[in-house]
Protein backbone atom coordinates (compact mmCIF):
# COMPACT_ATOMS: atom_id res chain seq x y z
CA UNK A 1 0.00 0.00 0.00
CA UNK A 2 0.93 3.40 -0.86
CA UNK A 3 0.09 7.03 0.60
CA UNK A 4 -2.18 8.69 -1.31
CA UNK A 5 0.15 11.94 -1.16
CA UNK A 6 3.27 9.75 -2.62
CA UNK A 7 0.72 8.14 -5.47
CA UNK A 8 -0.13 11.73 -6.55
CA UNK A 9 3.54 13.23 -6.62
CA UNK A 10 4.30 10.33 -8.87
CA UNK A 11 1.34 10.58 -11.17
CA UNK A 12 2.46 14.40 -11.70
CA UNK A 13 6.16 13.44 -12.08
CA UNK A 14 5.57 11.22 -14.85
CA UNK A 15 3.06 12.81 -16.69
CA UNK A 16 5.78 15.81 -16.61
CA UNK A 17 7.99 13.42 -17.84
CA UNK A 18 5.76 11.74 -20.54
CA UNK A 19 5.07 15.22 -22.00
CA UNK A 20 8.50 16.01 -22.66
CA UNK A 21 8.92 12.78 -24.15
CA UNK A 22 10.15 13.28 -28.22
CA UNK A 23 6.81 11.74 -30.08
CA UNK A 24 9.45 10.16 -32.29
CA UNK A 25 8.25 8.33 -35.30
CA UNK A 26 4.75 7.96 -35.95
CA UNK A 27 4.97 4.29 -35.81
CA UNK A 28 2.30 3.10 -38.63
CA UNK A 29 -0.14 0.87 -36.33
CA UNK A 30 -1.04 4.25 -34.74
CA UNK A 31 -3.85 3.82 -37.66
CA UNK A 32 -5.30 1.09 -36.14
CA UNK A 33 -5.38 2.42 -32.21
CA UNK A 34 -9.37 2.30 -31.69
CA UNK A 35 -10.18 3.14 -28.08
CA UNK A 36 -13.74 2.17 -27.69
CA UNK A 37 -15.69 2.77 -24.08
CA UNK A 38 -16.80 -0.64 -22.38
CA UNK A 39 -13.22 -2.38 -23.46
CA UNK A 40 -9.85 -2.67 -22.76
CA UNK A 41 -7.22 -2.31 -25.52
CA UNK A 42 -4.00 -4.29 -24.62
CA UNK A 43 -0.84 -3.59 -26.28
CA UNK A 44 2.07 -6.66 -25.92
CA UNK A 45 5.59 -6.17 -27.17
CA UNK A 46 9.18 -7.00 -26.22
CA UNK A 47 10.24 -4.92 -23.78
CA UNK A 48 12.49 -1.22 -25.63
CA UNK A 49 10.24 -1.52 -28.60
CA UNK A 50 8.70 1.96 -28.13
CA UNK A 51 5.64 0.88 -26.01
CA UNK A 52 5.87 4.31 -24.03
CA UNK A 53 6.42 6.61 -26.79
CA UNK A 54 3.22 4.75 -29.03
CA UNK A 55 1.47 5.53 -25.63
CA UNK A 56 2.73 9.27 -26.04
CA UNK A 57 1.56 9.26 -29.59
CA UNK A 58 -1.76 8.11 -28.74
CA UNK A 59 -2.08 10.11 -25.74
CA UNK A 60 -1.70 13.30 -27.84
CA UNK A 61 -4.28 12.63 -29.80
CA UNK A 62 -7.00 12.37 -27.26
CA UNK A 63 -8.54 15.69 -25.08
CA UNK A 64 -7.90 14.15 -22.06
CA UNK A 65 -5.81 11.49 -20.70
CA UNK A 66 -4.68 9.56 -17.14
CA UNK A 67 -1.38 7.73 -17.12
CA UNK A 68 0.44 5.43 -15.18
CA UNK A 69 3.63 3.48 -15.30
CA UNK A 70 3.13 1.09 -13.20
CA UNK A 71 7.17 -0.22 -13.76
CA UNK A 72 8.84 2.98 -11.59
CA UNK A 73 10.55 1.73 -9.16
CA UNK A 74 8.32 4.75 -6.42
CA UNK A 75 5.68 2.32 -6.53
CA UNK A 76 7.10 -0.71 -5.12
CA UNK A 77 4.77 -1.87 -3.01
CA UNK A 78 1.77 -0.83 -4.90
CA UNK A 79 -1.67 -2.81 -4.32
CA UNK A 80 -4.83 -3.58 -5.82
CA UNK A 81 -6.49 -1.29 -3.42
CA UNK A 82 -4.40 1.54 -4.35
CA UNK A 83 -6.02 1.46 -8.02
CA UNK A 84 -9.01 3.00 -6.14
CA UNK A 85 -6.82 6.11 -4.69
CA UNK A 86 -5.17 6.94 -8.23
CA UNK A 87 -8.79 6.93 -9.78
CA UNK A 88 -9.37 9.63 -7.50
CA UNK A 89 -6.42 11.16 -7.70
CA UNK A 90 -5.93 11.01 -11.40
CA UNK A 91 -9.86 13.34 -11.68
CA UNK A 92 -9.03 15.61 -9.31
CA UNK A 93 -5.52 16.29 -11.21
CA UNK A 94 -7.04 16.32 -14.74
CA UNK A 95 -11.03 15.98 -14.48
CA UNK A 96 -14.06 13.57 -15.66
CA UNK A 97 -13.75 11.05 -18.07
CA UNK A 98 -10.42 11.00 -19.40
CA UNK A 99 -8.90 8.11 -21.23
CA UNK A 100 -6.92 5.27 -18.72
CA UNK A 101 -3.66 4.50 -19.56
CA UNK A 102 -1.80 2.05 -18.16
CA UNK A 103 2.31 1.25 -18.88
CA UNK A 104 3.49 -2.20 -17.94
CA UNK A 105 0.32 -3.01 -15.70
CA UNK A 106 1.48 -6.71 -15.55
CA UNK A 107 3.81 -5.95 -12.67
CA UNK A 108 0.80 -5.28 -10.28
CA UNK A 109 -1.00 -8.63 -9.01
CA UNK A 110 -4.67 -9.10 -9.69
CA UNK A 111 -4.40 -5.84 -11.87
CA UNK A 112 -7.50 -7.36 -14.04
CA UNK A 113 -9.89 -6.52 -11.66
CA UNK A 114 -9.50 -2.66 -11.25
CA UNK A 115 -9.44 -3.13 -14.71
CA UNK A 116 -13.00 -5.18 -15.82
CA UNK A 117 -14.42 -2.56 -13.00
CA UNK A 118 -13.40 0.31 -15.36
CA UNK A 119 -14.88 -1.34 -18.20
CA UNK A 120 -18.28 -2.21 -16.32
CA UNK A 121 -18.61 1.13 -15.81
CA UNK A 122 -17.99 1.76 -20.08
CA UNK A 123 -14.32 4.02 -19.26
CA UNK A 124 -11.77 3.73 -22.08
CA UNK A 125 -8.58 1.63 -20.76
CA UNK A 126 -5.53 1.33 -22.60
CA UNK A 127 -3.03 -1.06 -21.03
CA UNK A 128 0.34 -2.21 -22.48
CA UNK A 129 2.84 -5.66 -21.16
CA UNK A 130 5.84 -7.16 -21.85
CA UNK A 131 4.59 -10.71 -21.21
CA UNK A 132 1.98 -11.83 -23.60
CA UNK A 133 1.20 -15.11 -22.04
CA UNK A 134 0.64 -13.59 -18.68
CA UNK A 135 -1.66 -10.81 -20.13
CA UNK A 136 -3.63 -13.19 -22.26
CA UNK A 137 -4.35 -15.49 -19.24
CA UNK A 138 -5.74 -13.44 -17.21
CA UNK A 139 -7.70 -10.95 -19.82
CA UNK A 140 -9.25 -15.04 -21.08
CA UNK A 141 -10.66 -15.15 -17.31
CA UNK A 142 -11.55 -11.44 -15.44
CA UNK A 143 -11.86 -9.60 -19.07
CA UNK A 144 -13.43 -12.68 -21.75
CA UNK A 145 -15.23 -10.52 -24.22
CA UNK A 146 -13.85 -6.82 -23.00
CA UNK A 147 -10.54 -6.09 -24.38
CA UNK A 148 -8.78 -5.77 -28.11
CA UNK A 149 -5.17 -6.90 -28.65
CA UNK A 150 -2.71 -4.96 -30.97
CA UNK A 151 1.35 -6.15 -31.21
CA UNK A 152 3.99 -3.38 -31.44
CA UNK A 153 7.06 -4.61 -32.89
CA UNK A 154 10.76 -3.07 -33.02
CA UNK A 155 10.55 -0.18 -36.07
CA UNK A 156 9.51 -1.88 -39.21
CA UNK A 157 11.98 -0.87 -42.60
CA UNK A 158 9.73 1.84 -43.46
CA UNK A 159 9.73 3.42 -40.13
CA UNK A 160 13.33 2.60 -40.02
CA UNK A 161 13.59 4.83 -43.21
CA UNK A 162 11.48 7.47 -41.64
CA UNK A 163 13.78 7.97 -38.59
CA UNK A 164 16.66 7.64 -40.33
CA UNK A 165 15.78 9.71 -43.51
CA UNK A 166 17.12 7.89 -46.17
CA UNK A 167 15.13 6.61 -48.84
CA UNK A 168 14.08 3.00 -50.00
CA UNK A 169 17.20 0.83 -51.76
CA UNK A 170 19.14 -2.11 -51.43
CA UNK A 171 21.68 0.11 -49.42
CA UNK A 172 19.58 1.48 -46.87
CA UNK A 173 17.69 -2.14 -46.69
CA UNK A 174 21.29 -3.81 -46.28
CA UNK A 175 21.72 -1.09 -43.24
CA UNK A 176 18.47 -2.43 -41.41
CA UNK A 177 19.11 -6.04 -42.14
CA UNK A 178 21.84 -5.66 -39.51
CA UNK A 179 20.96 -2.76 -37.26
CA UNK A 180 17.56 -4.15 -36.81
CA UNK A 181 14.69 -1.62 -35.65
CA UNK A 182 15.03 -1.34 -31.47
CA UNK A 183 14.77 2.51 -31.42
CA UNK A 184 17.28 3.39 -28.54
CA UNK A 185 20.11 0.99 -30.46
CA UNK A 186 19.56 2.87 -34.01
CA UNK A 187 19.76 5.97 -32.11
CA UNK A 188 23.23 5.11 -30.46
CA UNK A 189 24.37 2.26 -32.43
CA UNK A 190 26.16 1.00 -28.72
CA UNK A 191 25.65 -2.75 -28.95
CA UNK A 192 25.59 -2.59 -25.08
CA UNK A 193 22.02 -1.52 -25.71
CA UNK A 194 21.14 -5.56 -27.04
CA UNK A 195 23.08 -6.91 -24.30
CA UNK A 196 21.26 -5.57 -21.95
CA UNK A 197 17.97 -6.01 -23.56
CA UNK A 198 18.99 -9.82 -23.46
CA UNK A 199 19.50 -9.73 -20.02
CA UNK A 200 16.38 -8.12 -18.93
CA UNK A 201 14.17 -10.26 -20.86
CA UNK A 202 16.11 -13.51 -19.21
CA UNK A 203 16.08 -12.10 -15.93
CA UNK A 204 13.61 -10.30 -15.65
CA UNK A 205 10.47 -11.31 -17.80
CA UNK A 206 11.46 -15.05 -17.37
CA UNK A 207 14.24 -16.27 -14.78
CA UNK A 208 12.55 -13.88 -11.89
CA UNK A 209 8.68 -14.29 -13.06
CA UNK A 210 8.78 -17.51 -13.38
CA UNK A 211 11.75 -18.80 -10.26
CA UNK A 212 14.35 -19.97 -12.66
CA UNK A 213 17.39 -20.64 -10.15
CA UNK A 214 20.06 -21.51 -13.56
CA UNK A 215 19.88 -18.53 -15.18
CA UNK A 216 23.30 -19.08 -17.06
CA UNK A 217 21.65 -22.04 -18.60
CA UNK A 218 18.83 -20.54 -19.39
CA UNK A 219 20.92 -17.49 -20.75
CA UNK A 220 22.76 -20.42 -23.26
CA UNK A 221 19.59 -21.18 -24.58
CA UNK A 222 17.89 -18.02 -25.68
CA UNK A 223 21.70 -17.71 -27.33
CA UNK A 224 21.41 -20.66 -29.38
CA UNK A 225 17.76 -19.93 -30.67
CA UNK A 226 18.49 -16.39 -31.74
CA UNK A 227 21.35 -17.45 -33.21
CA UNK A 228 19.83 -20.33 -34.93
CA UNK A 229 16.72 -18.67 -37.06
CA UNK A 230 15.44 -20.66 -39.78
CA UNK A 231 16.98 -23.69 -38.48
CA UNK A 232 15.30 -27.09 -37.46
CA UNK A 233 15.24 -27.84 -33.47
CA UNK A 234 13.56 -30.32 -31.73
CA UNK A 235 12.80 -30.40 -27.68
CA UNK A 236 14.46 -33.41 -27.20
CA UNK A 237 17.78 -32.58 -29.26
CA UNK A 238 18.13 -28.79 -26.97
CA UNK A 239 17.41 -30.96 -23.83
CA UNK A 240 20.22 -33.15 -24.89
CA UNK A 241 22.65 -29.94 -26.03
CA UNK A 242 22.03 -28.49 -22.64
CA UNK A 243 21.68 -31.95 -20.25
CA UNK A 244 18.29 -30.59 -19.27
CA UNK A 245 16.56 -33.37 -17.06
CA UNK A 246 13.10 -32.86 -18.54
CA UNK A 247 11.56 -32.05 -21.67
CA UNK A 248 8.64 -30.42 -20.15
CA UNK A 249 11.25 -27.67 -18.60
CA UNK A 250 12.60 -27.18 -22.21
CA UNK A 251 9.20 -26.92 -23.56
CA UNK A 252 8.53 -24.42 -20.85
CA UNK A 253 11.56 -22.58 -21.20
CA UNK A 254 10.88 -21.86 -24.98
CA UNK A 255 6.96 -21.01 -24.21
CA UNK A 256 8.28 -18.26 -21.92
CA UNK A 257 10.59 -16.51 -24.23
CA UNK A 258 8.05 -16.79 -26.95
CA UNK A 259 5.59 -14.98 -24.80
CA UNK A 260 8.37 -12.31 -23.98
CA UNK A 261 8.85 -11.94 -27.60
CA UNK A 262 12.33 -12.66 -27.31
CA UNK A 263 11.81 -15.35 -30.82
CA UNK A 264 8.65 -17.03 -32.37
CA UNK A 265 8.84 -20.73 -33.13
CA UNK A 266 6.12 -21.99 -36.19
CA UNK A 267 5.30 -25.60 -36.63
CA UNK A 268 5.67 -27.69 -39.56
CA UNK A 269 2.35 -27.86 -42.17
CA UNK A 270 -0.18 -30.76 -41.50
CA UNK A 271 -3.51 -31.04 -41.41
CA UNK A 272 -3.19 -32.90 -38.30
CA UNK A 273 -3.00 -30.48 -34.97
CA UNK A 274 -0.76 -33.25 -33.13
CA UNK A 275 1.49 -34.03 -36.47
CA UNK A 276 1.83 -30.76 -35.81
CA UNK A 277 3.13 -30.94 -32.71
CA UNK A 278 5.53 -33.30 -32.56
CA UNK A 279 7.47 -32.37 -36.02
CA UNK A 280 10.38 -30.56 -35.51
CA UNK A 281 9.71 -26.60 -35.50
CA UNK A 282 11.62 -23.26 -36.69
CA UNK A 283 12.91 -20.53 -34.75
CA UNK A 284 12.75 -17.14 -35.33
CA UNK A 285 14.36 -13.60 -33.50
CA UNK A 286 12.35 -10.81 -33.10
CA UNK A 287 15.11 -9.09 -34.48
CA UNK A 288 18.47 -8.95 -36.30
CA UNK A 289 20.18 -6.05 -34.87
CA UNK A 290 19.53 -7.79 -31.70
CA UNK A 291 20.78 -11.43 -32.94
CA UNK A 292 23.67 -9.66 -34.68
CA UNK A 293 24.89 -7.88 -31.16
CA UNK A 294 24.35 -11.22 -29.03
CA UNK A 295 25.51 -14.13 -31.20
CA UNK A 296 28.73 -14.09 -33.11
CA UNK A 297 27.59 -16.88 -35.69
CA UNK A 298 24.27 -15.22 -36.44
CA UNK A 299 25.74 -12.36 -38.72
CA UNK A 300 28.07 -15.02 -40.86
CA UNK A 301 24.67 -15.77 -42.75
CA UNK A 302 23.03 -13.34 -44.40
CA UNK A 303 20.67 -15.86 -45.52
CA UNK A 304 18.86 -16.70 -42.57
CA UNK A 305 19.08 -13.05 -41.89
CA UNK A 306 16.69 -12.42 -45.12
CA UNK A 307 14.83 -15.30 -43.91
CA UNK A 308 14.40 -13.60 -40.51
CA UNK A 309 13.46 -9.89 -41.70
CA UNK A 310 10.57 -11.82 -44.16
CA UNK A 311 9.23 -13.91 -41.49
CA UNK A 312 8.93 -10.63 -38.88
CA UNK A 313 7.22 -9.68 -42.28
CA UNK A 314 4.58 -11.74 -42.51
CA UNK A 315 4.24 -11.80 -38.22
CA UNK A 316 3.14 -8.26 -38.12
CA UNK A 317 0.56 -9.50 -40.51
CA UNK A 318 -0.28 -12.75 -39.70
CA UNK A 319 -0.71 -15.39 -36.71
CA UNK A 320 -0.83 -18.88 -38.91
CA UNK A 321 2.50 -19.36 -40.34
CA UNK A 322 4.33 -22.51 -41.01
CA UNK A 323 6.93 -24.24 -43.32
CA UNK A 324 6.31 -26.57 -45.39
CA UNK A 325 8.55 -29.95 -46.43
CA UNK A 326 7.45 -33.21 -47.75
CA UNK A 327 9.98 -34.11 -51.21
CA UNK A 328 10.87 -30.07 -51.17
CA UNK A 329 10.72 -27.82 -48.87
CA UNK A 330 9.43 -24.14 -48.82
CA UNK A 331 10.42 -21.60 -45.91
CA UNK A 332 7.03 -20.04 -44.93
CA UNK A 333 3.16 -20.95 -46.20
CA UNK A 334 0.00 -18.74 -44.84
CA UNK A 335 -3.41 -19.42 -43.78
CA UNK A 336 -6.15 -17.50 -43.46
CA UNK A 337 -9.58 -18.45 -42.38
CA UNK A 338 -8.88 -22.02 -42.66
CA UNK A 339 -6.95 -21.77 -45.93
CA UNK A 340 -3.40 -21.83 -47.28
CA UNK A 341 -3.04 -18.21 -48.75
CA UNK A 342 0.59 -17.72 -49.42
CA UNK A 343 3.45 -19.82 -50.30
CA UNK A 344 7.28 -18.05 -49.99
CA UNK A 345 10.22 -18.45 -50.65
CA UNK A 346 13.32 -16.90 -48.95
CA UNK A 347 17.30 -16.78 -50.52
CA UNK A 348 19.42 -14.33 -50.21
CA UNK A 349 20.40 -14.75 -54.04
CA UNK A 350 18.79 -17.04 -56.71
CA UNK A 351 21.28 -18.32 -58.84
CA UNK A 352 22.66 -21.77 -61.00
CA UNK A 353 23.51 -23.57 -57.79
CA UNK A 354 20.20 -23.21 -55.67
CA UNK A 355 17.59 -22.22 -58.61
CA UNK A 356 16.44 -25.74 -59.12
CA UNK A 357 16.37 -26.45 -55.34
CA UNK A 358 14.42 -22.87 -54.25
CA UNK A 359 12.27 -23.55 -57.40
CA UNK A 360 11.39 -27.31 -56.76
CA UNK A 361 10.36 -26.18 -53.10
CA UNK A 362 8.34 -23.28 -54.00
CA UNK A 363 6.52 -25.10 -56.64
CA UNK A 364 5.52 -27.96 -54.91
CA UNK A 365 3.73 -25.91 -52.22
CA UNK A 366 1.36 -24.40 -54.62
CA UNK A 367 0.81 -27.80 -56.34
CA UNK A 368 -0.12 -29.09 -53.04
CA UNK A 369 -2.32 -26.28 -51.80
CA UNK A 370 -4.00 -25.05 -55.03
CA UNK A 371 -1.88 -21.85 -55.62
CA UNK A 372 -1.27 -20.19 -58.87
CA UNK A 373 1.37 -17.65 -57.43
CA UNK A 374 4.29 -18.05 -55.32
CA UNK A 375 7.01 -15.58 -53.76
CA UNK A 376 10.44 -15.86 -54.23
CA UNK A 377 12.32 -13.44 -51.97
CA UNK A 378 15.85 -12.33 -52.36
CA UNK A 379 17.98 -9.43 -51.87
CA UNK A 380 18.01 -7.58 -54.55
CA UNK A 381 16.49 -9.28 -57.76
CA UNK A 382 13.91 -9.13 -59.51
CA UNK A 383 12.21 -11.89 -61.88
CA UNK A 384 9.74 -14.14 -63.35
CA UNK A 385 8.95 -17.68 -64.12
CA UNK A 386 6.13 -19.55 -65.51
CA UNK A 387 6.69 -23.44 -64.15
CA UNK A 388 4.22 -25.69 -64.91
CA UNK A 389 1.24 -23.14 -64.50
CA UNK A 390 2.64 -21.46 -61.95
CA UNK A 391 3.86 -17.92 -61.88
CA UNK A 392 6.98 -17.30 -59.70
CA UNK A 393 7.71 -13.78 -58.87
CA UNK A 394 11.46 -12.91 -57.90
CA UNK A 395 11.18 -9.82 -56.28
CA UNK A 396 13.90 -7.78 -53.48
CA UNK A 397 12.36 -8.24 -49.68
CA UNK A 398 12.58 -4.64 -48.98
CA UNK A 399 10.34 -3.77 -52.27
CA UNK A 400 8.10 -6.05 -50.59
CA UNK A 401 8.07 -5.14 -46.91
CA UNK A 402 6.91 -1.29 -48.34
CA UNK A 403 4.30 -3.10 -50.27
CA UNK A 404 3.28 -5.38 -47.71
């Protein structure tokens, strides 16, 4: 519990703070920001990937706003019952029915209850988290049918080329294949910045949260799958690397960082949900500047770094992703509604050595799902190819992250 006097010196001291705040980049889901009365609208993200400044951004855009980061460190301590003081507090300072905004509100234990009471009573709430899987759980009990869910991502290569001010090319696309979009890094390019974002997210969103005692192990592991994107792993083979005892624990370990956002894993295509399963899967980094700065293998292949900055691609878009192997193999297929939508292809250059191969995999994935057009992504080329009824664009990824 907290005095009421202390709650309202830090409400003022941030919103001070907040308002000097650079608005930065308009960061291009800002479109999509609906605040409706009655609901919550939850906002998940890695932690540094501009969750306070989109809050700014929104925040200016409404007459009248309450905010609260519930993540400084003058409110250790707080309590569920102190929700009810900064209500008060928070219309004395700034008047009736003003927009709720709360930063990091998964630090604060039962925080969906204050939270379903401001909907019952049809306020607009706007929440943000680190920790997807701990958001989602309890917004599926205390909030079922009362919130909307938007992702915020590092900056995407257009809003990459906005805050730098360059303009779209190969060059400039080359630049964010390694640098990655994490705001504070492109702003000092100090690779201490990743580091430190590493150890946060281990410590902090998983080792701490969830009372991990061997964090160095634990440390190894989120190493090896953000330095391993695009590559086949299995549970059993990383609890034999790492002489885990149990596969469950592995299983765990990888559930938590995907719910941090530290990678994404996708499954392997079958119509069967427990095929599914127990296939090996694919790992995936939420970003290469960050995978660059923590793994010294990651950078030697460019590659998997294409394959990386397509697949956070298609993420921002789309839940349903998987690869796709039977003969041939093809790096990513779609589905929407129930349906196989997309079929891509991912190398960094298409030439004599690897046409036949990237070809061969592409093509049988639109056999098999009924396509007529597939994607073949590479760095910088551009082509076309009619195989057996099938058109096969060639195009450069960062033509097609602008497009898409």
């Amino acid at each position: 519990m907290i005095t009421r006097e202390i709650l309202k010196e830090v409400i003022i001291a941030q919103r001070e703070s907040l308002d000097r705040l650079d608005l930065g980049i308009l960061r291009e889901i800002l479109k999509n920001v609906k605040i409706r009365d009655s609901f919550a609208l939850l906002i998940t993200g890695i932690r540094r990937c501009g969750k306070s400044t989109f809050l700014h951004q929104i925040l200016k855009k409404q007459a009248k706003g309450y905010y609260l980061n519930l993540e400084d460190p003058r409110l250790e301590g707080f309590e569920l019952s102190d929700f009810n003081k900064i209500e008060q507090i928070m219309r004395e300072l700034y008047g009736e029915r003003g927009i709720y905004f709360f930063d990091e509100i998964q630090n604060i234990d039962k925080w969906e209850k204050f939270i379903r009471y401001l909907t019952d009573k049809k306020e607009k709430v706007l929440i943000t988290g680190s920790n997807a899987s701990l958001l989602s759980r309890e917004l599926g009990t205390k909030l079922t049918g009362r919130h909307l869910h938007l992702e915020l991502f590092p900056f995407s290569y257009r809003e990459f080329l906005d805050m730098k001010k360059k303009s779209p090319s190969a060059e400039s696309f080359g630049e964010y294949l390694n640098n990655g979009g994490f705001p504070e890094y492109l702003k000092k390019e100090d690779p201490a910045i990743n580091h430190e974002l590493l150890s946060d997210v281990v410590m902090k969103d998983v080792a701490i949260r969830f009372g991990i005692k061997n964090t160095d192990m634990l440390n190894k592991i989120a190493i090896y799958l953000i330095s391993n994107v695009g590559k086949e792993f299995s549970y059993n083979s990383i609890k034999k690397m790492f002489k885990i005892k149990s596969v469950q624990s592995v299983i765990d370990y990888i559930f938590y960082f995907e719910n941090s956002y530290l990678v994404f894993t996708i499954p392997k295509f079958s119509y069967s949900y427990k095929q599914q399963q127990i296939s090996p899967k694919k790992v995936y980094s939420i970003d290469n500047g960050f995978s660059y700065a923590n793994s010294a293998s990651f950078s030697k292949d460019k590659g998997k770094m294409l394959e990386n900055a397509v697949f956070l691609g298609l993420r921002r878009r789309f839940k349903d992703i998987f690869y796709f192997q039977e003969k041939n193999e093809c790096d990513f297929i779609v589905k929407e509604k129930d349906k196989i939508t997309r079929a891509i292809q991912v190398c960094f250059d298409l030439n004599e050595e690897n046409k036949e191969r990237e070809i061969e995999g592409l093509v049988s994935a639109l056999k098999k799902f009924g396509l007529n057009n597939g994607l073949i992504l590479t760095f910088n080329q551009e082509d076309e190819f009619l195989i057996e009824g099938k058109k096969l664009i060639v195009w450069p990824v960062w033509r097609w992250l602008l497009e898409n």
